[in-house]
PDB file of N, CA and C in Angstrom:
ATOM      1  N   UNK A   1      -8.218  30.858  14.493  1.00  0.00           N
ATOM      2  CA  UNK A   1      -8.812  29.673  13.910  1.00  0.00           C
ATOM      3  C   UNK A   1      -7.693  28.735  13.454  1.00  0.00           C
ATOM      4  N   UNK A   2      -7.718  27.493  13.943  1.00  0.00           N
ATOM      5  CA  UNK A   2      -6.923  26.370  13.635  1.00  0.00           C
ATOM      6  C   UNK A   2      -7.681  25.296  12.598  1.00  0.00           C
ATOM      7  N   UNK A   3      -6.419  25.177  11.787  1.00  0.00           N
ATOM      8  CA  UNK A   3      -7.212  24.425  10.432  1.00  0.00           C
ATOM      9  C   UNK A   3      -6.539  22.811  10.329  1.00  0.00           C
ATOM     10  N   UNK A   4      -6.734  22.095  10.996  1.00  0.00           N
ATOM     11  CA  UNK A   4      -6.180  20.413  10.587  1.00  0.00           C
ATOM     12  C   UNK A   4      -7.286  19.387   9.939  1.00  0.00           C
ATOM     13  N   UNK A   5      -6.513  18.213  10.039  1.00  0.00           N
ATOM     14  CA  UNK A   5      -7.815  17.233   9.392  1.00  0.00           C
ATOM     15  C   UNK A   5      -5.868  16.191   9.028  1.00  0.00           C
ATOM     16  N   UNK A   6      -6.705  15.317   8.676  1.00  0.00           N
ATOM     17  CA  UNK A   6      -5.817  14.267   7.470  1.00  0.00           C
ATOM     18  C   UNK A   6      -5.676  14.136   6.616  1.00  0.00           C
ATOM     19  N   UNK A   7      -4.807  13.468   5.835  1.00  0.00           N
ATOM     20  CA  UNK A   7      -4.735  13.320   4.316  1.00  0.00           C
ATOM     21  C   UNK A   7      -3.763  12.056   4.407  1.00  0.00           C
ATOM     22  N   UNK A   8      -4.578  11.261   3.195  1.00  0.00           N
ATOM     23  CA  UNK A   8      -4.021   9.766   2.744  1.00  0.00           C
ATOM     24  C   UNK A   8      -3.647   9.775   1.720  1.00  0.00           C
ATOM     25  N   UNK A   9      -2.515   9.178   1.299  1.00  0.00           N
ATOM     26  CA  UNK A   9      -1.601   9.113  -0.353  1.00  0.00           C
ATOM     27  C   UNK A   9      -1.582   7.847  -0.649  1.00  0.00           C
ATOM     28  N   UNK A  10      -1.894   7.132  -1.536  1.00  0.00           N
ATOM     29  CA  UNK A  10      -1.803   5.749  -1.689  1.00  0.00           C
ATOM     30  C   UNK A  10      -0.114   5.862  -2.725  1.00  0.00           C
ATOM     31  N   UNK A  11       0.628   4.815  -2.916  1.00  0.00           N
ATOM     32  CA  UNK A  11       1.821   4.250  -3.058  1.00  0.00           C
ATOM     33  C   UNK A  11       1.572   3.081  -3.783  1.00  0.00           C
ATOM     34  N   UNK A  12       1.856   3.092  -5.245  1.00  0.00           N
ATOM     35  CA  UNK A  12       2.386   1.788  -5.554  1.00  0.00           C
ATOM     36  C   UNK A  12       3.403   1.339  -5.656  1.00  0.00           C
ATOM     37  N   UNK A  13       3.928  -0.131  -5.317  1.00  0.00           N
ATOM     38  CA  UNK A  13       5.142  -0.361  -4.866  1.00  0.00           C
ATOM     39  C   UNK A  13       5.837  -1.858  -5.482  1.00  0.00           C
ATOM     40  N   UNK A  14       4.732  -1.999  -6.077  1.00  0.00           N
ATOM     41  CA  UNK A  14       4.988  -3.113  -7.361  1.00  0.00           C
ATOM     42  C   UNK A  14       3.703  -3.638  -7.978  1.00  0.00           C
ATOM     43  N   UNK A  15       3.597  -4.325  -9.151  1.00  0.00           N
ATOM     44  CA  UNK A  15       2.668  -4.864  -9.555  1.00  0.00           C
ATOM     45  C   UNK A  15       2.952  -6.871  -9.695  1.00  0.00           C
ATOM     46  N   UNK A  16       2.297  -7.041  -8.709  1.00  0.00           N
ATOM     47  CA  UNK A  16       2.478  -9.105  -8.933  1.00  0.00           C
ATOM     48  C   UNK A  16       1.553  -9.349  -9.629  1.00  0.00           C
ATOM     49  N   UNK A  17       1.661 -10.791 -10.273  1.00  0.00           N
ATOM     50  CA  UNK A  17       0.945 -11.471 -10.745  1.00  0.00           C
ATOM     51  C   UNK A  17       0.341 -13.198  -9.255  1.00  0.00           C
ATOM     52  N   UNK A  18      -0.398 -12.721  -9.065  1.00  0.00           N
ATOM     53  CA  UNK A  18      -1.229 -13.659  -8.633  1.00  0.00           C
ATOM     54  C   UNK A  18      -2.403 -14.208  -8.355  1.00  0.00           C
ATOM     55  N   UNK A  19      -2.857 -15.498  -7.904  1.00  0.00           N
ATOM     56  CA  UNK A  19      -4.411 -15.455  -7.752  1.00  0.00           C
ATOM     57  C   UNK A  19      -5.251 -15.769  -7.146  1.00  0.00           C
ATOM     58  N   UNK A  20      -6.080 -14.591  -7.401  1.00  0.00           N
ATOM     59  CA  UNK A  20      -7.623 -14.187  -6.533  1.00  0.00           C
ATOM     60  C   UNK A  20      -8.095 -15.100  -5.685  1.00  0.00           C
ATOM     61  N   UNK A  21      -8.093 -14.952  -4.639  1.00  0.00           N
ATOM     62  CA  UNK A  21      -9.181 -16.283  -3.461  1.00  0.00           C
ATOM     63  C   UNK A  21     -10.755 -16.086  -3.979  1.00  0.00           C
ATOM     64  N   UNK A  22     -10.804 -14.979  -4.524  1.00  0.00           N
ATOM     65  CA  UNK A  22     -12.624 -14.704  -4.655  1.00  0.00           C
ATOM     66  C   UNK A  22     -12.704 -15.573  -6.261  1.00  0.00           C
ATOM     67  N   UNK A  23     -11.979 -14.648  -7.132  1.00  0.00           N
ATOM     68  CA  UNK A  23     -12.321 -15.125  -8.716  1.00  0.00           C
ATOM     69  C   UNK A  23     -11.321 -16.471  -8.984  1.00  0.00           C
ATOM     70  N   UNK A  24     -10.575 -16.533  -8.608  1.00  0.00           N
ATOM     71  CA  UNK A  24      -9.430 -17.594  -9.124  1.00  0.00           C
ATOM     72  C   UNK A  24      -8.554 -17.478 -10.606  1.00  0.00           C
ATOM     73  N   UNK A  25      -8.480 -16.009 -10.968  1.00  0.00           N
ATOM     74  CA  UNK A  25      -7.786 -16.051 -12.161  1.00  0.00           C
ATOM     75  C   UNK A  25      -5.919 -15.471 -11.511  1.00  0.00           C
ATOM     76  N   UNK A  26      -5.045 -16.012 -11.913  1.00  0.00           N
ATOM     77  CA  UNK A  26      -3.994 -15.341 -12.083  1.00  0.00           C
ATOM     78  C   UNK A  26      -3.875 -13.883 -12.862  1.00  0.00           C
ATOM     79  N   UNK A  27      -3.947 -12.842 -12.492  1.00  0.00           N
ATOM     80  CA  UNK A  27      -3.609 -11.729 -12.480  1.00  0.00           C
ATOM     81  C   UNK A  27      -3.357 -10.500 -11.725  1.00  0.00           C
ATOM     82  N   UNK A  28      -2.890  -9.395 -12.969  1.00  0.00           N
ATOM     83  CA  UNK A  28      -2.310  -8.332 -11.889  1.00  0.00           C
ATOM     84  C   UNK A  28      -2.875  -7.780 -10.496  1.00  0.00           C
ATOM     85  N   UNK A  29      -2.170  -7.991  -9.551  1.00  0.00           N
ATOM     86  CA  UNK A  29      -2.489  -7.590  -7.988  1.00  0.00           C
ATOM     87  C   UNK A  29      -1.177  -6.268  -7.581  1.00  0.00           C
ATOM     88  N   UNK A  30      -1.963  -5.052  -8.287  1.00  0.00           N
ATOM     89  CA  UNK A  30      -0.478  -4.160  -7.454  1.00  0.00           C
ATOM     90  C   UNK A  30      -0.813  -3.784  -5.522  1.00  0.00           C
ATOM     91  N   UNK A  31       0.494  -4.196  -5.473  1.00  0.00           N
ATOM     92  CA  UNK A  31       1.085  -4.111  -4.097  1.00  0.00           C
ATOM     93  C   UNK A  31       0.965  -2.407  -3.339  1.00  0.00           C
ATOM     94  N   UNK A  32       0.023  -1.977  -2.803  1.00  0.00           N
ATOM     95  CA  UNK A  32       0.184  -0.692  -1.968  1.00  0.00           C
ATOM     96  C   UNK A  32      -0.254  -0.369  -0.834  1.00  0.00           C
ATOM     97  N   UNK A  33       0.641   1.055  -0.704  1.00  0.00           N
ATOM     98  CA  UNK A  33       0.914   1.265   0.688  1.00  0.00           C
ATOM     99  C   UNK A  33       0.181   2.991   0.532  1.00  0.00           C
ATOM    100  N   UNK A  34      -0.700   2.806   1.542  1.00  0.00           N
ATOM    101  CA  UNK A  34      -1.536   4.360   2.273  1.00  0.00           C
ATOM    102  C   UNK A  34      -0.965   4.508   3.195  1.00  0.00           C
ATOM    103  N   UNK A  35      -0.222   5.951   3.564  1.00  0.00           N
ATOM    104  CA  UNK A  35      -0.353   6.181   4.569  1.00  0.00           C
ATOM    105  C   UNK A  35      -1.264   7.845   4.682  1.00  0.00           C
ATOM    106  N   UNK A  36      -1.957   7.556   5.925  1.00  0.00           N
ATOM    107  CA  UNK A  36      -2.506   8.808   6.985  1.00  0.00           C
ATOM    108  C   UNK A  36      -1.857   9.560   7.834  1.00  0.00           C
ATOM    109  N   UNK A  37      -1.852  10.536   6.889  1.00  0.00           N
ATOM    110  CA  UNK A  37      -1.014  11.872   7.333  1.00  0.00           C
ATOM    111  C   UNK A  37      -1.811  13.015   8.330  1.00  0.00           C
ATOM    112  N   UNK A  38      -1.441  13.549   9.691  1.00  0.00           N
ATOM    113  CA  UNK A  38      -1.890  14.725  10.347  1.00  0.00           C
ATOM    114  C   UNK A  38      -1.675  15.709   9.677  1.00  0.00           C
ATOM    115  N   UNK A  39      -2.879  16.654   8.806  1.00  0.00           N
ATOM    116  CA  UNK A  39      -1.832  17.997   8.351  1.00  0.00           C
ATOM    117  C   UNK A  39      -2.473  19.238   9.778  1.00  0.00           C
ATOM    118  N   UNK A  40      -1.865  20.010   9.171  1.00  0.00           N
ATOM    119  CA  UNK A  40      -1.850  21.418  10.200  1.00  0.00           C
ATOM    120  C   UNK A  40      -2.162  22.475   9.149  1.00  0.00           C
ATOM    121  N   UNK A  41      -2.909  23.625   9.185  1.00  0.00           N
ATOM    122  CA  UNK A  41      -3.099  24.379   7.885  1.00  0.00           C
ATOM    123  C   UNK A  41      -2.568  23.995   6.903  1.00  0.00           C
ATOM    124  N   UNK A  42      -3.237  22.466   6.479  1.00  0.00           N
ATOM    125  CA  UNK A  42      -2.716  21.808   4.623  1.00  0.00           C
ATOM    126  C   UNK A  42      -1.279  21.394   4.964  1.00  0.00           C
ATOM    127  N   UNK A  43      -0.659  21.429   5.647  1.00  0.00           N
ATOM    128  CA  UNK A  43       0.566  20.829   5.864  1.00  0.00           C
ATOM    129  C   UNK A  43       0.517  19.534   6.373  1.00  0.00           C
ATOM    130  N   UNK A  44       1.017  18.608   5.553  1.00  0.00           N
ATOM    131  CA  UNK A  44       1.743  17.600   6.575  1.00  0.00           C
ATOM    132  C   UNK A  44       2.535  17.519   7.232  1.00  0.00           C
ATOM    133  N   UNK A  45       2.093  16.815   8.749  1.00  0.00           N
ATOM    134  CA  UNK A  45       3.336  16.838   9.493  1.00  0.00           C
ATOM    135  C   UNK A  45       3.801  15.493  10.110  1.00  0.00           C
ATOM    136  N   UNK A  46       2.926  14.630  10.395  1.00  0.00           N
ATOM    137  CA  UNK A  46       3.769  13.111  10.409  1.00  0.00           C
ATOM    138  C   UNK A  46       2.840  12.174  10.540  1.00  0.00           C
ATOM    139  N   UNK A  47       2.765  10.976  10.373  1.00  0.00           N
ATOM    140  CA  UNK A  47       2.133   9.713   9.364  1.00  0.00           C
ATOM    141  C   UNK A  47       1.645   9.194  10.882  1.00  0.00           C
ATOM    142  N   UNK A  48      -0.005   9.229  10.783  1.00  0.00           N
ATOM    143  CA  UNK A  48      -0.786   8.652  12.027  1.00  0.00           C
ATOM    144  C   UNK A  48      -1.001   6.993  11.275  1.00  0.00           C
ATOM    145  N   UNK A  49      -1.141   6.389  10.159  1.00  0.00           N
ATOM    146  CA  UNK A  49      -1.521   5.355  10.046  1.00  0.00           C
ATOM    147  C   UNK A  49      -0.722   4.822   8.780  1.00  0.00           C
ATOM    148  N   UNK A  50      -0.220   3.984   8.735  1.00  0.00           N
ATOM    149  CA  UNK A  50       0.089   3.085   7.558  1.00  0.00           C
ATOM    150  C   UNK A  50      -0.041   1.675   7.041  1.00  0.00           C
ATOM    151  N   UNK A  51      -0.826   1.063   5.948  1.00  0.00           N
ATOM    152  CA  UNK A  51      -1.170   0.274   5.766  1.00  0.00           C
ATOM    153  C   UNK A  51      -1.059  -0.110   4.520  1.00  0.00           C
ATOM    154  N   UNK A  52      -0.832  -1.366   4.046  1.00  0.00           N
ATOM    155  CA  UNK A  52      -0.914  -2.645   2.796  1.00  0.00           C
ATOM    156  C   UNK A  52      -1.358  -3.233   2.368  1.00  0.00           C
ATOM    157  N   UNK A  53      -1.678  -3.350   1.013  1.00  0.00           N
ATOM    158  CA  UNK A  53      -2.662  -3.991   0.449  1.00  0.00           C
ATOM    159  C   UNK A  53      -2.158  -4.273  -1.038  1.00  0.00           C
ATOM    160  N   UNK A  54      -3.464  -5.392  -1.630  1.00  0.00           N
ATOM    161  CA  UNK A  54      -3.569  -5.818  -2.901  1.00  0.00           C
ATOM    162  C   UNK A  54      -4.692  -6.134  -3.729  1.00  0.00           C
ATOM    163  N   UNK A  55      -4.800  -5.782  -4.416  1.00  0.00           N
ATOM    164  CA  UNK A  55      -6.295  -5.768  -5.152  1.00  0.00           C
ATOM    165  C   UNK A  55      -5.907  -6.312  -6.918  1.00  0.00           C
ATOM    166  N   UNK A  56      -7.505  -7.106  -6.793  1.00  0.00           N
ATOM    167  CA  UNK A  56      -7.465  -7.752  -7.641  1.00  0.00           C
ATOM    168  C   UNK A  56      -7.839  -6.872  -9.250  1.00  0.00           C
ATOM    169  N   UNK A  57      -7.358  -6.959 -10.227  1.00  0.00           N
ATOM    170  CA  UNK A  57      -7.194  -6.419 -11.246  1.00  0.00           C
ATOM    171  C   UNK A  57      -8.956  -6.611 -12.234  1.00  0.00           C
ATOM    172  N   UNK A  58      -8.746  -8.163 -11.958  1.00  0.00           N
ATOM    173  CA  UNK A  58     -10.154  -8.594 -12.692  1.00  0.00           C
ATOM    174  C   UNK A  58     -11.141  -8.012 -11.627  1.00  0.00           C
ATOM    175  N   UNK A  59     -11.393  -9.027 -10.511  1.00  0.00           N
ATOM    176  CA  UNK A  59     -12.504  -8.826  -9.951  1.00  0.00           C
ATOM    177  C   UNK A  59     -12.937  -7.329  -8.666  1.00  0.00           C
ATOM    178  N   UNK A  60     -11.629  -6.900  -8.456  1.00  0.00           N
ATOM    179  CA  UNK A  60     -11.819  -5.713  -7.705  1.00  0.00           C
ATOM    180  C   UNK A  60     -11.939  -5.905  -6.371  1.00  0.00           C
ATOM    181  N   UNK A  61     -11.558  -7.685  -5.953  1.00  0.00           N
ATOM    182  CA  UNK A  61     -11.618  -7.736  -4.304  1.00  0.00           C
ATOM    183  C   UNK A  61      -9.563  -7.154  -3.730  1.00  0.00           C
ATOM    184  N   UNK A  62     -10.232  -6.440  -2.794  1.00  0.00           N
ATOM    185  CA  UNK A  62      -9.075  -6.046  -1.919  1.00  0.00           C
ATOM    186  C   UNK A  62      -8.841  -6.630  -0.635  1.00  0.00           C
ATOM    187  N   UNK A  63      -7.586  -6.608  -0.734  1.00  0.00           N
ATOM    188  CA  UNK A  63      -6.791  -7.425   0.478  1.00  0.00           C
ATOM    189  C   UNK A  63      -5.808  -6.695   1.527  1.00  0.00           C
ATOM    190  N   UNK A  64      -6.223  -6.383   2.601  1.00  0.00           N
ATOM    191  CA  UNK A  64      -5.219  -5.541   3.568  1.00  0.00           C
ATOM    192  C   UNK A  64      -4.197  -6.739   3.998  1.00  0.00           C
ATOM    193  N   UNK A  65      -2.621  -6.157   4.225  1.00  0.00           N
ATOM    194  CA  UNK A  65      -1.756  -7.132   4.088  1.00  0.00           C
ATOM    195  C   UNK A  65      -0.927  -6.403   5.623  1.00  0.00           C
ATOM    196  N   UNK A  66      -0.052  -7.592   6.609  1.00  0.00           N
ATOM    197  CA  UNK A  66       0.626  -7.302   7.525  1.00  0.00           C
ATOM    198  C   UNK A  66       2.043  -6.692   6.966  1.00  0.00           C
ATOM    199  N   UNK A  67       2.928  -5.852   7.690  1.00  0.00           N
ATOM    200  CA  UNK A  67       4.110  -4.835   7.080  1.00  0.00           C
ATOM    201  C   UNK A  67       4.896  -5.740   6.542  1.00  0.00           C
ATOM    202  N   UNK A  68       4.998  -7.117   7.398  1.00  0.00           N
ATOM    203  CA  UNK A  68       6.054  -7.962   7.566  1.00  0.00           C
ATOM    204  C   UNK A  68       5.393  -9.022   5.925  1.00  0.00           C
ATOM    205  N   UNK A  69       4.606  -9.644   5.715  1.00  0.00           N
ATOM    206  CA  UNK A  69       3.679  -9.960   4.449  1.00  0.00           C
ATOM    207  C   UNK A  69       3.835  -8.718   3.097  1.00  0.00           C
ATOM    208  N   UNK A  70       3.665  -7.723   3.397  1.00  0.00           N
ATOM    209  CA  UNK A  70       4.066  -6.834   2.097  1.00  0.00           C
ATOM    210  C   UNK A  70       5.888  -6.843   1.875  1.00  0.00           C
ATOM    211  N   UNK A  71       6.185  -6.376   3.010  1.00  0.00           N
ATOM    212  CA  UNK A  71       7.502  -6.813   2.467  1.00  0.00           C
ATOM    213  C   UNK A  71       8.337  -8.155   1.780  1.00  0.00           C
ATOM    214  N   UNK A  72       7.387  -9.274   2.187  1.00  0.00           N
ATOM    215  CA  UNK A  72       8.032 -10.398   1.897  1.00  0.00           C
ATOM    216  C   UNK A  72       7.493 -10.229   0.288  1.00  0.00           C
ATOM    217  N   UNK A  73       6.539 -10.172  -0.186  1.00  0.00           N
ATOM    218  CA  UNK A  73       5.910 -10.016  -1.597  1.00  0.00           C
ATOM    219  C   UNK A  73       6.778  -8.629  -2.254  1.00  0.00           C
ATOM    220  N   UNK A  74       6.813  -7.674  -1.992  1.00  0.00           N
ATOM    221  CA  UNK A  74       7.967  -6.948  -2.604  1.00  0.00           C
ATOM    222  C   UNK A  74       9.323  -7.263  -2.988  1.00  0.00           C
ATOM    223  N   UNK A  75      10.150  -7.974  -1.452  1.00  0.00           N
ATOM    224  CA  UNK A  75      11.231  -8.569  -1.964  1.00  0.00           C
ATOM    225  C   UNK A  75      11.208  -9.963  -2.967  1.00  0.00           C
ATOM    226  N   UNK A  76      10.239 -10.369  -3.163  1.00  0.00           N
ATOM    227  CA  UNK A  76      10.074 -11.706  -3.965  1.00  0.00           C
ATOM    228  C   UNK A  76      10.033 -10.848  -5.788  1.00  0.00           C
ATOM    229  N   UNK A  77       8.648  -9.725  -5.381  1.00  0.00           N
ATOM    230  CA  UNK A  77       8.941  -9.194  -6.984  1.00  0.00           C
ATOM    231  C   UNK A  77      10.490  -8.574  -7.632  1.00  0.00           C
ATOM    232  N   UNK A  78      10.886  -7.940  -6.323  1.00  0.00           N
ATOM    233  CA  UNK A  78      12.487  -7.712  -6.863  1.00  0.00           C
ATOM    234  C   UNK A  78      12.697  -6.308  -6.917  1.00  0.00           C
ATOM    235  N   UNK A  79      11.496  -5.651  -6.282  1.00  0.00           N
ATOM    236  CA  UNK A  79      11.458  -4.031  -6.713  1.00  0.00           C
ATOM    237  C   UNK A  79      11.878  -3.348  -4.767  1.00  0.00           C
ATOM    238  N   UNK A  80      12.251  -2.435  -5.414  1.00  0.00           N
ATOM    239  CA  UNK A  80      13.562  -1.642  -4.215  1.00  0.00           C
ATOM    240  C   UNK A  80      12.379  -0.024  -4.071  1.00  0.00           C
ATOM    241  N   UNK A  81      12.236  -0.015  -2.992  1.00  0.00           N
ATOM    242  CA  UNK A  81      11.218   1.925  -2.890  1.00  0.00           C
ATOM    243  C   UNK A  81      12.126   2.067  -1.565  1.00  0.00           C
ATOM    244  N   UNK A  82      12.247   3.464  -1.751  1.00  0.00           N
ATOM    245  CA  UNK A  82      12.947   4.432  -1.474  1.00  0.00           C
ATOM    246  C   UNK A  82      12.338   4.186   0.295  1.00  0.00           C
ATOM    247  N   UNK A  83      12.887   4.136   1.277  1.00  0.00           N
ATOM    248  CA  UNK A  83      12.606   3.993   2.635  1.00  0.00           C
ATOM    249  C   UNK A  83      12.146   3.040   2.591  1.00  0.00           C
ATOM    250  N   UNK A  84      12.578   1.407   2.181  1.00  0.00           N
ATOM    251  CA  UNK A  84      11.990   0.267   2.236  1.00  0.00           C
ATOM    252  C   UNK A  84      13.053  -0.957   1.858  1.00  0.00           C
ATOM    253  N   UNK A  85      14.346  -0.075   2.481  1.00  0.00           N
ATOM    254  CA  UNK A  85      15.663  -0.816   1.975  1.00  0.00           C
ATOM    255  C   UNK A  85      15.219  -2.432   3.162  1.00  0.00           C
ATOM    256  N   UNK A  86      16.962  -3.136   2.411  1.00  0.00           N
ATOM    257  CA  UNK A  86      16.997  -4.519   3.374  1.00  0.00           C
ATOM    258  C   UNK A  86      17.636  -4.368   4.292  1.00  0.00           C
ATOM    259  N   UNK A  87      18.091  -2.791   5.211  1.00  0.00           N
ATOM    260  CA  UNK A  87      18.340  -2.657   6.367  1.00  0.00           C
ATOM    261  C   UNK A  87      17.605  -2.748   7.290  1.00  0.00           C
TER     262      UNK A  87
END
């Protein structure tokens, strides 16, 4: 018997201040990253999906973001994660 399936970890990777297209208030929107992991009996073994986003603090609308768009909003907040250098 073979035991797999997936597993997703969400990542926060900064917290911005900006604002909402739905509510229009300036506030906290943290910046994160899921990725979808293949495991093998509970093991992970390498990342089938990864994706970005931001959600609104007040109103709770979420925003999926392109790799190249999250990174530009990370390097603007000023915050550095570990496999997400400016190489």
């Amino acid at each position: 018997m073979v035991i797999f399936g997936f597993r997703t970890k969400v990542f926060v990777l900064a917290v911005l201040a900006l604002v909402c297209p739905r509510c229009g208030n300036r506030v906290a929107h943290p910046l994160h990253r899921s990725v979808t992991r293949f495991t093998l009996f509970f093991v992970p073994l390498f990342p089938v999906r990864t994706r970005y986003g931001t959600q609104c603090t007040f109103c709770g609308l979420a925003n999926r973001l392109p790799k190249d768009q999250a990174k530009g909003l990370l390097a603007q907040a000023g915050g550095q994660v570990q496999g997400y250098g400016t190489a």
